[in-house]
N, C-alpha and C. Protein backbone atom coordinates (compact mmCIF):
# COMPACT_ATOMS: atom_id res chain seq x y z
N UNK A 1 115.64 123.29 98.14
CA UNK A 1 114.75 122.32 98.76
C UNK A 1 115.28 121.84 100.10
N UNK A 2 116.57 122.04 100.08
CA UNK A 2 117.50 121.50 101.49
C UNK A 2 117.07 122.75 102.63
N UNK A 3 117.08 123.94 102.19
CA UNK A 3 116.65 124.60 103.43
C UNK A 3 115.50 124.59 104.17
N UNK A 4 114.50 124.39 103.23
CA UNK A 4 113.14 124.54 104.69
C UNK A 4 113.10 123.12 105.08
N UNK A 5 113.69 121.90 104.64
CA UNK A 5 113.84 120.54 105.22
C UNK A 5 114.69 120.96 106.70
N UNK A 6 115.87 121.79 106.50
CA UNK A 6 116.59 121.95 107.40
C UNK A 6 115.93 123.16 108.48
N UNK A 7 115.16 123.60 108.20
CA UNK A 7 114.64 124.78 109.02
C UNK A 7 113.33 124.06 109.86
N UNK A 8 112.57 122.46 108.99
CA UNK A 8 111.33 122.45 109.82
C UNK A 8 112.58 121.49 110.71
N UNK A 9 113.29 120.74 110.60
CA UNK A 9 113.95 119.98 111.49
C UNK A 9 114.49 120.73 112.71
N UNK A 10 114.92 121.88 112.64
CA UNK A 10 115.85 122.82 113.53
C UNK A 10 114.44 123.05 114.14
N UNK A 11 113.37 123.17 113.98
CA UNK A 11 112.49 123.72 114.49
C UNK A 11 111.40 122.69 115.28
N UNK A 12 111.19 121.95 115.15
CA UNK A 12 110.72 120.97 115.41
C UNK A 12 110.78 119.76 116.20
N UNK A 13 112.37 119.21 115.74
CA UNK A 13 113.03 117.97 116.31
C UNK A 13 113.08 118.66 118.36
N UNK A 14 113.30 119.91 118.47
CA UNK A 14 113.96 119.80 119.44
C UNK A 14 112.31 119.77 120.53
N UNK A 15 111.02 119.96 119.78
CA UNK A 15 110.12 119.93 120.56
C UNK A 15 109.48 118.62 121.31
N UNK A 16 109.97 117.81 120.04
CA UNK A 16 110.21 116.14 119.95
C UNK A 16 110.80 115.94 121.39
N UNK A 17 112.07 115.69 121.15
CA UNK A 17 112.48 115.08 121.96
C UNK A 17 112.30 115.69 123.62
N UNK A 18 111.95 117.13 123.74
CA UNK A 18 111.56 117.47 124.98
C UNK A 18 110.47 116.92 125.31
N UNK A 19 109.41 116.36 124.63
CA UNK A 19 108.35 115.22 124.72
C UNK A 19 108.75 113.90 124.89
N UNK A 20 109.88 113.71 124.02
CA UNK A 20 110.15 112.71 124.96
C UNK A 20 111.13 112.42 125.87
N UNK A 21 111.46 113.54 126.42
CA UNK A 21 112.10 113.46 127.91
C UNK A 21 111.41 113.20 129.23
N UNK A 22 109.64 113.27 129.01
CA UNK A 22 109.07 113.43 129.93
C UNK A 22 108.53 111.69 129.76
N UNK A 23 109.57 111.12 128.73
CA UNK A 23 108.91 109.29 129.33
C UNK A 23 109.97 108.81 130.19
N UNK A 24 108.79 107.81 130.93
CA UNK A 24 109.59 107.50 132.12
C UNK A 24 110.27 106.12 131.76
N UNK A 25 109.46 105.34 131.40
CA UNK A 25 109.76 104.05 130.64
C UNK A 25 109.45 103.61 129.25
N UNK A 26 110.06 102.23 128.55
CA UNK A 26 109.62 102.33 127.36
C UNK A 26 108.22 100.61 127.38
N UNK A 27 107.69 101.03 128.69
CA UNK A 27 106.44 99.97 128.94
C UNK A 27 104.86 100.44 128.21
N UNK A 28 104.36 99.71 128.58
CA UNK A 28 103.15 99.64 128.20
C UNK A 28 102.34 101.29 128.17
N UNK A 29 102.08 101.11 129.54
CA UNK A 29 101.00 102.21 129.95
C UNK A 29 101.27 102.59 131.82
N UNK A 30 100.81 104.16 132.19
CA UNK A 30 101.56 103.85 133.52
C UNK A 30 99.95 103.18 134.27
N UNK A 31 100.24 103.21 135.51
CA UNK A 31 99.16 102.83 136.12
C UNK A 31 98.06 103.47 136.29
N UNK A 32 97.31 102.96 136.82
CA UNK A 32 95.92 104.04 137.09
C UNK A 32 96.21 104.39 138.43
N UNK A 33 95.54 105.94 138.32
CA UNK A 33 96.19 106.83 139.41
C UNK A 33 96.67 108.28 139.53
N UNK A 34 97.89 107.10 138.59
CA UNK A 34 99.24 108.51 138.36
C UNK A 34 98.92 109.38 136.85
N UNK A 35 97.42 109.47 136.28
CA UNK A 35 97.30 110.04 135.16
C UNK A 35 96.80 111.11 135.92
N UNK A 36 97.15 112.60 135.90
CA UNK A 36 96.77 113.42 136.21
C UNK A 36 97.21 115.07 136.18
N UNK A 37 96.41 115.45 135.03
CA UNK A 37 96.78 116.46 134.31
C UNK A 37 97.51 117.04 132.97
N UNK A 38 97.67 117.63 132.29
CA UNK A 38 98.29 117.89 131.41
C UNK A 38 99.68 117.37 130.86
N UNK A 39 100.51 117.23 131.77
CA UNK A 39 101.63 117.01 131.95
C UNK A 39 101.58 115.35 131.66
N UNK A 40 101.26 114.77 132.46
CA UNK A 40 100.83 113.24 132.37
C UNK A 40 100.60 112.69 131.21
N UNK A 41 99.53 113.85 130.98
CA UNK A 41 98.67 113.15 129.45
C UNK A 41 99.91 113.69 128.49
N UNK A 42 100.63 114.38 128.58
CA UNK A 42 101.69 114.61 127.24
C UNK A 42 102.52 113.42 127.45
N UNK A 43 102.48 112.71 128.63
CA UNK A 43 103.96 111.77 128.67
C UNK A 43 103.22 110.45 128.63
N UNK A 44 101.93 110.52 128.60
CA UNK A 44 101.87 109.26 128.33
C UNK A 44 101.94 107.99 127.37
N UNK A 45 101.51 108.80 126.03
CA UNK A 45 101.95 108.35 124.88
C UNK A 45 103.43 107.61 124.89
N UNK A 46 104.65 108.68 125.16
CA UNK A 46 105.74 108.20 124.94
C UNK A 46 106.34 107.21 126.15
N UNK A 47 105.44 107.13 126.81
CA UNK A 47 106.03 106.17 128.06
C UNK A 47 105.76 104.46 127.82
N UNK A 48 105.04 104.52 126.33
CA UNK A 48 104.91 103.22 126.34
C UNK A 48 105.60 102.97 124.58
N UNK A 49 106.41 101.94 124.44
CA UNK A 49 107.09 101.89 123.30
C UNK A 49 105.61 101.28 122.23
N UNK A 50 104.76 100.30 122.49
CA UNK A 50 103.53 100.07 121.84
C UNK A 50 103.38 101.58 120.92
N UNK A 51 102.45 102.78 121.79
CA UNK A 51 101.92 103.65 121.27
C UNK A 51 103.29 104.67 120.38
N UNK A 52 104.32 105.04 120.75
CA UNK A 52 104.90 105.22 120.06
C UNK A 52 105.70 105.04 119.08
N UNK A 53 105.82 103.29 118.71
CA UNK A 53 106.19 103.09 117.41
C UNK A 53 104.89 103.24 116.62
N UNK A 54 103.72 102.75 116.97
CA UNK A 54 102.33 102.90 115.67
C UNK A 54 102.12 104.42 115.83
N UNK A 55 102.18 105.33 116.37
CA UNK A 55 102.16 106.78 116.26
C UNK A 55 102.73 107.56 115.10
N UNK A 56 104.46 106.89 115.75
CA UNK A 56 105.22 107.45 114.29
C UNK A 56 105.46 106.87 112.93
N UNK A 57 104.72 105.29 113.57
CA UNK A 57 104.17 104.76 111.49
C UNK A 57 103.63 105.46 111.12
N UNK A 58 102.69 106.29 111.96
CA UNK A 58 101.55 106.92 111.10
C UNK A 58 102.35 107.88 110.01
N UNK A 59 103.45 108.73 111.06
CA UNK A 59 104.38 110.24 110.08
C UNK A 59 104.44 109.29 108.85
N UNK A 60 105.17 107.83 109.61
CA UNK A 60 106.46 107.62 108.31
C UNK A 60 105.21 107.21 106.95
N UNK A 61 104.51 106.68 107.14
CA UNK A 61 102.98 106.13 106.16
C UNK A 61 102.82 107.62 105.38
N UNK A 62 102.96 108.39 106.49
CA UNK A 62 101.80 109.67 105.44
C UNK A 62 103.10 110.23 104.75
N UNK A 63 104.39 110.01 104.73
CA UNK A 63 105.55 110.78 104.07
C UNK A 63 105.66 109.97 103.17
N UNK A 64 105.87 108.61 102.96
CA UNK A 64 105.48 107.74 101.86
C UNK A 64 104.38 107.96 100.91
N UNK A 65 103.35 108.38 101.51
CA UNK A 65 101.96 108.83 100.58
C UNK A 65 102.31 109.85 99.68
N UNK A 66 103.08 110.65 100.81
CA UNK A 66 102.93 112.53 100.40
C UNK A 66 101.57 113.09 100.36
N UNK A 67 101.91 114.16 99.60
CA UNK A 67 100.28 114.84 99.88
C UNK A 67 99.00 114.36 99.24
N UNK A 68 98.04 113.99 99.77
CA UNK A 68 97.84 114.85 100.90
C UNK A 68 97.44 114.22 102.20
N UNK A 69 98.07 112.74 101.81
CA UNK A 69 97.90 112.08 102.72
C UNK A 69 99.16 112.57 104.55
N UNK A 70 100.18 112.99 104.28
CA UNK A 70 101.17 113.51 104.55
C UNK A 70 100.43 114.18 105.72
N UNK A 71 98.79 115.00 105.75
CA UNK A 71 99.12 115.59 106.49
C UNK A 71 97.60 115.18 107.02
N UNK A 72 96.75 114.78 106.10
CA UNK A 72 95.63 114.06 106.76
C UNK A 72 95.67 112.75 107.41
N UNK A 73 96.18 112.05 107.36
CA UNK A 73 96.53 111.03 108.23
C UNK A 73 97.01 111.28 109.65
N UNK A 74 98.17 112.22 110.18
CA UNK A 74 98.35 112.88 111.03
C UNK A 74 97.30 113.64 112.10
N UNK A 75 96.02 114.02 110.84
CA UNK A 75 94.83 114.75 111.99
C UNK A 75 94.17 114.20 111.97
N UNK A 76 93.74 112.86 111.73
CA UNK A 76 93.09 112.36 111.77
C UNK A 76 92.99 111.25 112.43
N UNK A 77 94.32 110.48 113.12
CA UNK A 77 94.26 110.03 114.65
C UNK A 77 94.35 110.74 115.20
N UNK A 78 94.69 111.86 115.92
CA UNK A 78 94.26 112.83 117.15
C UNK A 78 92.81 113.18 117.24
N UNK A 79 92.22 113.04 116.45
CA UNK A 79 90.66 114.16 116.22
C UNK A 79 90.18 112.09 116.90
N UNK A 80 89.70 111.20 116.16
CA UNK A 80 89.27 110.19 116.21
C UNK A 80 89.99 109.66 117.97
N UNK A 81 91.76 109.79 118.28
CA UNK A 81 91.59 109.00 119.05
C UNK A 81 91.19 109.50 120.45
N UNK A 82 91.11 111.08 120.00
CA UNK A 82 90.20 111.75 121.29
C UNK A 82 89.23 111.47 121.33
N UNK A 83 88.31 110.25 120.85
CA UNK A 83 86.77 110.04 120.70
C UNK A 83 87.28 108.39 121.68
N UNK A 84 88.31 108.33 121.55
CA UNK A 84 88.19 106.85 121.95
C UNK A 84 88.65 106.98 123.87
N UNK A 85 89.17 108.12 123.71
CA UNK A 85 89.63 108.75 125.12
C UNK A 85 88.70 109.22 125.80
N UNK A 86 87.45 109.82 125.05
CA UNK A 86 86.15 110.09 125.59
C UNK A 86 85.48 108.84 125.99
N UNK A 87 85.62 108.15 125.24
CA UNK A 87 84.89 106.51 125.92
C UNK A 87 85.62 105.80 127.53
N UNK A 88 86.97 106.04 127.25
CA UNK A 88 87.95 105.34 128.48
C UNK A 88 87.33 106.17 129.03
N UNK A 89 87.32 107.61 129.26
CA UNK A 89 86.96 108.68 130.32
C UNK A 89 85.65 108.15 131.16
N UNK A 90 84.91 108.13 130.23
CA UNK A 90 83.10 108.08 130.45
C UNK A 90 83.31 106.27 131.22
N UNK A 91 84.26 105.66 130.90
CA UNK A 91 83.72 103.99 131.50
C UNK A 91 83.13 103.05 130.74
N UNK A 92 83.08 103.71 129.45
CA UNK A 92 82.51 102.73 127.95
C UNK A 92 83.53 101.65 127.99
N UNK A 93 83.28 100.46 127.92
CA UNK A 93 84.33 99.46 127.60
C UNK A 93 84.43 99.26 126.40
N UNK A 94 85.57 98.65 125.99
CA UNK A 94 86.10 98.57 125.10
C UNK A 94 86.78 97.39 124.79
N UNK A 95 86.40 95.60 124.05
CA UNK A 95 87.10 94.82 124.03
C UNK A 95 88.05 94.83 123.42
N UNK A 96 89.26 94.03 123.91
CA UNK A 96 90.63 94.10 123.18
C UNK A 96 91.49 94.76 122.97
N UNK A 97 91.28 95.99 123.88
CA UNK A 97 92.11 97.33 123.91
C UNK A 97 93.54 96.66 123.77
N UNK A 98 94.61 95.75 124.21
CA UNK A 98 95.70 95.86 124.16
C UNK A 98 95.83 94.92 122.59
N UNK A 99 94.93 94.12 122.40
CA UNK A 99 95.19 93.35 120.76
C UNK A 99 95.37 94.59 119.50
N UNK A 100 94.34 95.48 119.86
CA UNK A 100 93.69 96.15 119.08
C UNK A 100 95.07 97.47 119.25
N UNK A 101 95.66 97.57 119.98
CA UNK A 101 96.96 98.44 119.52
C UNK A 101 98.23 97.31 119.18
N UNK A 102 98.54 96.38 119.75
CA UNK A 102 99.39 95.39 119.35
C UNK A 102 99.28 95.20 117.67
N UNK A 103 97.99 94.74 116.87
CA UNK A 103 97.85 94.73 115.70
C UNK A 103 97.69 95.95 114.85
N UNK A 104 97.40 97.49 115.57
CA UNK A 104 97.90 98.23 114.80
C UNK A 104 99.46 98.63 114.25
N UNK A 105 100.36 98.35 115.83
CA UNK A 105 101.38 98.28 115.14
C UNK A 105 102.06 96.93 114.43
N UNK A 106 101.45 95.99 113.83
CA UNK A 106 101.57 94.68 112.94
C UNK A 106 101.19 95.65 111.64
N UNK A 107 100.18 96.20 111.41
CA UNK A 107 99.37 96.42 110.79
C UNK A 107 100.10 97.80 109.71
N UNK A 108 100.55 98.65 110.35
CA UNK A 108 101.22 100.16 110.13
C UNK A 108 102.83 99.78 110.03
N UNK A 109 102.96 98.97 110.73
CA UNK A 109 104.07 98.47 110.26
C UNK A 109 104.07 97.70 108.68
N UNK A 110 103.65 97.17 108.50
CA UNK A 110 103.33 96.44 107.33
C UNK A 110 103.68 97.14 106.44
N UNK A 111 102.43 97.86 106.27
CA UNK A 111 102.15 99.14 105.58
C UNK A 111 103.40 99.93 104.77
N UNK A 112 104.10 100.25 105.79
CA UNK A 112 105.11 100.86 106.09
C UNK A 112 106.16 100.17 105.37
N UNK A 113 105.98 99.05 105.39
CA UNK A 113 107.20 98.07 105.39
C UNK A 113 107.29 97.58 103.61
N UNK A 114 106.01 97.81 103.37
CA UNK A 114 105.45 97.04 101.73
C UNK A 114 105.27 98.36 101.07
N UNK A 115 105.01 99.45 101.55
CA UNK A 115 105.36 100.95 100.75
C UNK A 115 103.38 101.02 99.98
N UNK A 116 102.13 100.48 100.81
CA UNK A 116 101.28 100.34 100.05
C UNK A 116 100.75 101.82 99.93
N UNK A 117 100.16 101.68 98.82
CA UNK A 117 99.63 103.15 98.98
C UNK A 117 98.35 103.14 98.36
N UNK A 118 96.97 102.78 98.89
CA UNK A 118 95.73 102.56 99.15
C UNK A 118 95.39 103.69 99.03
N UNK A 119 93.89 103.95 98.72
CA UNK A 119 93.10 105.14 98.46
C UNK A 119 93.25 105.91 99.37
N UNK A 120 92.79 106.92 99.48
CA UNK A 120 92.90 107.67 100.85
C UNK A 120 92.41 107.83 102.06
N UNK A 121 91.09 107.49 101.53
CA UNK A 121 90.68 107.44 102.39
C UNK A 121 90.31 105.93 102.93
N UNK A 122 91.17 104.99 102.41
CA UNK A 122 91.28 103.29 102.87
C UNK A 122 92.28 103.67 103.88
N UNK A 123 93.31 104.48 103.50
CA UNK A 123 94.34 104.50 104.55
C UNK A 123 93.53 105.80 105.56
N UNK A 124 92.96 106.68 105.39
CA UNK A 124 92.27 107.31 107.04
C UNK A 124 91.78 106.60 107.90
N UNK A 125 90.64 105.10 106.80
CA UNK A 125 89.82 105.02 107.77
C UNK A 125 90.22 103.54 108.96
N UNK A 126 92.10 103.31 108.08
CA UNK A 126 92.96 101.98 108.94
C UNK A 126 93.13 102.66 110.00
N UNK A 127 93.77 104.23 109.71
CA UNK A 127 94.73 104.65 111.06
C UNK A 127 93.46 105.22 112.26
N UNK A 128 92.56 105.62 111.77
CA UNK A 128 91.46 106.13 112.46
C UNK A 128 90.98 104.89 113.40
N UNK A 129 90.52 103.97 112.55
CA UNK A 129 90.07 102.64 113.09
C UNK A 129 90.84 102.25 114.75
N UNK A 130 92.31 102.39 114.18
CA UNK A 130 93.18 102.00 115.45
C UNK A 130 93.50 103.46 116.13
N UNK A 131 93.42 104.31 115.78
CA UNK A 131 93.12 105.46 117.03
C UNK A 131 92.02 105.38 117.99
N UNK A 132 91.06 104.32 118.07
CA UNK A 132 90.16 104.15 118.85
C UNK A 132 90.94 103.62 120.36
N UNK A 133 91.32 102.41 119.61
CA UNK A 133 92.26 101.65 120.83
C UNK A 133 93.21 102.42 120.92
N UNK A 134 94.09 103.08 121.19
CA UNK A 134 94.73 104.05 120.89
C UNK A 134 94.76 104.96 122.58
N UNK A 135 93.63 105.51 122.07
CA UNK A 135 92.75 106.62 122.97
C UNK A 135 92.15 105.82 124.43
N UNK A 136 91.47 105.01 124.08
CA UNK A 136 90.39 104.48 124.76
C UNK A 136 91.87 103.86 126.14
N UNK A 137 93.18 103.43 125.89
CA UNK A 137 93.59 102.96 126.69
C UNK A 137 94.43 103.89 127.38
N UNK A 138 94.93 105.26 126.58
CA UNK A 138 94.86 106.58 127.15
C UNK A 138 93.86 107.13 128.17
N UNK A 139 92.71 107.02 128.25
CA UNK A 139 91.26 107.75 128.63
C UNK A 139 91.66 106.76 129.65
N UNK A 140 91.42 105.47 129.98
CA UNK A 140 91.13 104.93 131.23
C UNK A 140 92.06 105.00 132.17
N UNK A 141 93.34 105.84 132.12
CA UNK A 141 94.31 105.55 133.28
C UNK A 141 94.07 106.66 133.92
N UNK A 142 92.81 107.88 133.65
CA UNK A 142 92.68 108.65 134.34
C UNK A 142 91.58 108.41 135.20
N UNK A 143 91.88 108.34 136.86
CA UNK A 143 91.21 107.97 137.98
C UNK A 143 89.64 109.33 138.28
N UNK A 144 88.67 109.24 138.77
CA UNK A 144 87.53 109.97 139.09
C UNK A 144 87.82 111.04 139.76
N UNK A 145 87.34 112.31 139.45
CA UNK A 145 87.38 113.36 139.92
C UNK A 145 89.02 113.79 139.17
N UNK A 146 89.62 113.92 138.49
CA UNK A 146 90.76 114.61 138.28
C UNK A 146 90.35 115.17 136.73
N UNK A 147 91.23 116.05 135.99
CA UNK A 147 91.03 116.91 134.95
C UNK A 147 90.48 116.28 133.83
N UNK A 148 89.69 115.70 133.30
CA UNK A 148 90.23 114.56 132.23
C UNK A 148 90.22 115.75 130.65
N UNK A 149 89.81 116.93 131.14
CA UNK A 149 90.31 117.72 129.67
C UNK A 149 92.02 118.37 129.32
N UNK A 150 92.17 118.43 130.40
CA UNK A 150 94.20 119.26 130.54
C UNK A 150 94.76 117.30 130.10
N UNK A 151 94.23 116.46 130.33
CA UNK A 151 94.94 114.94 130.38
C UNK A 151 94.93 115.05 128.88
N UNK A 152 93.64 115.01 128.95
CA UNK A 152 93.24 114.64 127.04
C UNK A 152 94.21 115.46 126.38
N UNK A 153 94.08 116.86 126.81
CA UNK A 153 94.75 117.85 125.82
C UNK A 153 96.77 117.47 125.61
N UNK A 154 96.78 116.93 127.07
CA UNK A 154 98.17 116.38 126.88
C UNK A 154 99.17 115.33 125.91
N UNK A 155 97.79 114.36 125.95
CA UNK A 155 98.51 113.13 124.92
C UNK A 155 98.10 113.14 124.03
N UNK A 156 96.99 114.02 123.27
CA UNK A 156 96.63 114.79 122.33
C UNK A 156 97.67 115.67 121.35
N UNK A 157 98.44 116.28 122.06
CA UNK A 157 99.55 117.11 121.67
C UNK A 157 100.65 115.70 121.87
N UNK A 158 100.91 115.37 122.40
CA UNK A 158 102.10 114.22 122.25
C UNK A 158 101.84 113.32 120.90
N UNK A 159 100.58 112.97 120.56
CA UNK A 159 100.33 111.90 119.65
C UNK A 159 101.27 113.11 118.40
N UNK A 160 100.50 113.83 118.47
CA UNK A 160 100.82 115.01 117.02
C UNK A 160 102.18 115.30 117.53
N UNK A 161 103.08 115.26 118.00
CA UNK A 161 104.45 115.13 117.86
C UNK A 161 105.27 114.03 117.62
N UNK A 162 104.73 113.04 118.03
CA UNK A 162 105.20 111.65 117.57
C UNK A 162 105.19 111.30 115.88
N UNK A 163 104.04 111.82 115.48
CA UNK A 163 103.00 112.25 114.34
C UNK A 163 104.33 112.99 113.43
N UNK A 164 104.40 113.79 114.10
CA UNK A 164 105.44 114.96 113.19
C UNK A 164 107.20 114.39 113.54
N UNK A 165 107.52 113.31 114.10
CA UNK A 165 108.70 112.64 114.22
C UNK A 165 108.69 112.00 113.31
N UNK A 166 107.37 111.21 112.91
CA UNK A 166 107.28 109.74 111.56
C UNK A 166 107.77 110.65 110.45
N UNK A 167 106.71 112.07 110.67
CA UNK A 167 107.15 112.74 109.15
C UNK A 167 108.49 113.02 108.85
N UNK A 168 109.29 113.68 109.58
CA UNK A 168 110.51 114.03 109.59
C UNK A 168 111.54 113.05 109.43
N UNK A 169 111.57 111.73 109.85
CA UNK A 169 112.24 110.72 109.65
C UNK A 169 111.78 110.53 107.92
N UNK A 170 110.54 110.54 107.89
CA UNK A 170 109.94 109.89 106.51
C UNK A 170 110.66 110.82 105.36
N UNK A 171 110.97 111.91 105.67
CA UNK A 171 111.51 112.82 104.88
C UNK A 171 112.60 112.13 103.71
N UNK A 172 113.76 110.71 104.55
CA UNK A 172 114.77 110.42 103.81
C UNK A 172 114.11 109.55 102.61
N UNK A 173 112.48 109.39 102.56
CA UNK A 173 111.88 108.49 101.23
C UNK A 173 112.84 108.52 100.20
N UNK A 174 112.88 110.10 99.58
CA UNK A 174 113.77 110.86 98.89
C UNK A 174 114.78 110.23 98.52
N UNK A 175 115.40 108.96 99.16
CA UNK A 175 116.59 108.60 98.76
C UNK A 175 116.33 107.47 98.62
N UNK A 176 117.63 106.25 97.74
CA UNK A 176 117.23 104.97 97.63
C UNK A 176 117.43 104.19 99.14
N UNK A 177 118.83 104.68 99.85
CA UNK A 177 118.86 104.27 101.12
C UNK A 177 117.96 104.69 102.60
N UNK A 178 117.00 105.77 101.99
CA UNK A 178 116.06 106.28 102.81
C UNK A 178 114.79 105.08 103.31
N UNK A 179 114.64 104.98 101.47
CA UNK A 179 113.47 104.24 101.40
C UNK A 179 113.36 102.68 102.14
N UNK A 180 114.85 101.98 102.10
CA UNK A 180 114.94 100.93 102.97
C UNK A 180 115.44 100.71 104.34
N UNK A 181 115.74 102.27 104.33
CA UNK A 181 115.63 102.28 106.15
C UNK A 181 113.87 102.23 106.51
N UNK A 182 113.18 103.25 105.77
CA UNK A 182 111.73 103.09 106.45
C UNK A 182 111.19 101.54 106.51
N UNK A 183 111.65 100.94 104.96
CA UNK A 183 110.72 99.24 105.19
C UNK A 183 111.60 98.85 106.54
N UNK A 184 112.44 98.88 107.05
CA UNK A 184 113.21 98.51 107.78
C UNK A 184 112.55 98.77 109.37
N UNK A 185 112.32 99.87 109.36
CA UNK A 185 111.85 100.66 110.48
C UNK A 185 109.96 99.78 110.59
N UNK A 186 109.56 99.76 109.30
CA UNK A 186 108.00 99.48 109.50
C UNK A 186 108.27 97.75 109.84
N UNK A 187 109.13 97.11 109.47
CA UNK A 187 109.49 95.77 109.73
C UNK A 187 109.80 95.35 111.42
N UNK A 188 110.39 96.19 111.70
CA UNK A 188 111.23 96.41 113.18
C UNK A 188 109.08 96.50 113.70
N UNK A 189 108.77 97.63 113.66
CA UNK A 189 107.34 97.77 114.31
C UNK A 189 105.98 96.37 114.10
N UNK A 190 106.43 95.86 112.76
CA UNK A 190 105.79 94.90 112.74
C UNK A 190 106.18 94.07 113.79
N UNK A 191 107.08 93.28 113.89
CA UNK A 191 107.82 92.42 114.60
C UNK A 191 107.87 92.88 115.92
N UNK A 192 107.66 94.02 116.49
CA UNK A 192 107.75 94.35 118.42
C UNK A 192 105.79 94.64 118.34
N UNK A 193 105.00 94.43 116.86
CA UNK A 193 103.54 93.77 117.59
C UNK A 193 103.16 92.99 117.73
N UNK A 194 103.70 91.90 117.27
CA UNK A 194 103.60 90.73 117.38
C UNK A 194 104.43 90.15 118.86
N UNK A 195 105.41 90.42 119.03
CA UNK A 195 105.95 90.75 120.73
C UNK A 195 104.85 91.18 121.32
N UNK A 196 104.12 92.13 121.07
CA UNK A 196 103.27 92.78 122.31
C UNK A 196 101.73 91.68 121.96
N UNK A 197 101.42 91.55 121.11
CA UNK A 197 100.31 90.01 120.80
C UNK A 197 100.79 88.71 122.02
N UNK A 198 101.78 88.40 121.55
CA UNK A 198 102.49 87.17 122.64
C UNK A 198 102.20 87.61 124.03
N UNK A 199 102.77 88.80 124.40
CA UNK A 199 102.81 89.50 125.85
C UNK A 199 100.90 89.86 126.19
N UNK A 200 100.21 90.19 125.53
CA UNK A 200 98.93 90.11 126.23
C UNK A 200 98.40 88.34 126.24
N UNK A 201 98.95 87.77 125.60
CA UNK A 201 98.45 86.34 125.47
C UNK A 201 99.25 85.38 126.72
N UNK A 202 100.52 85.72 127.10
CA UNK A 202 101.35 85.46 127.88
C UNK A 202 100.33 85.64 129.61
């Protein structure tokens, strides 16, 4: 059982972190402007600590579930928060975009933190819900006239690696000291959304 744990890690981790070499900071979101192209849209996700701690609640949530939540939860913010990236794109507004990711990670953190394990599709239709805001604040930093499908396709593929970081961390469930590093980890995410609640209220 130790080898293909050790084979998806060898295989995987190192795609991770070359994703996240391409963040520049661990802020919010970059400006509008500088979203442009493929490249962008892969780094944008990880350039803001917000979207990438509720990203990789999602892994650590669906490794707690296991199957088959494990792997539907994972496709199922990318598919949804490309719908919310289609709205930022198009100029659909969207109230509360920064509450509405601030309380997902309150929210996934929680989750995370209390080990709940809700129907299945109660838990698709939480993480889906907040893949809207998600997306939608992705979609708008891309300025008129530039690619917005190579963008999309970028932080599209970043979400699903962040996605596949939660899982891989989530992997140590397995153990008794695993299991209270994750409440630990979903506690830590609760507590920096409620930081980011204060900071849009600020």
């Amino acid at each position: 059982m130790k080898r293909p744990v050790c084979g998806l890690l060898a295989r995987w981790l190192p795609l991770a972190v070359a994703a996240l070499c391409f963040s520049q900071s661990a802020e919010a979101h970059v400006q509008k402007g500088e979203a442009i192209g493929f490249l962008t849209g892969l780094r944008h996700p990880v350039s803001g600590l917000d979207h990438v701690l509720a990203m990789v609640s999602v892994g650590l949530w669906g490794a707690q579930l296991g199957a088959p939540a494990v792997w539907v939860l994972p496709v199922a913010f990318p598919m949804v928060m490309a719908l919310g990236g289609m709205m930022g794109l198009m100029g659909i507004p969207l109230p509360g975009t920064e509450y509405g990711i601030a309380a997902s990670m309150i929210l996934l953190g929680a989750v995370v933190f209390f080990e709940l394990k809700p129907p299945l599709w109660v838990a698709g239709s939480l993480v889906a819900f907040f893949a809207i805001f998600h997306g939608h604040a992705h979609g708008t930093e891309l300025p008129p006239g530039q690619n917005g499908l190579l963008y999309s396709m970028g932080f599209v593929c970043a979400t699903g690696l962040l996605h596949g970081v939660g899982i891989l961390i989530g992997l140590v469930h397995r153990w008794t000291w695993g299991q209270m590093f994750l409440r630990l980890a979903g506690a830590f995410t609760a507590s920096m959304g409620v930081f980011f609640v204060w900071k849009a209220f600020a």
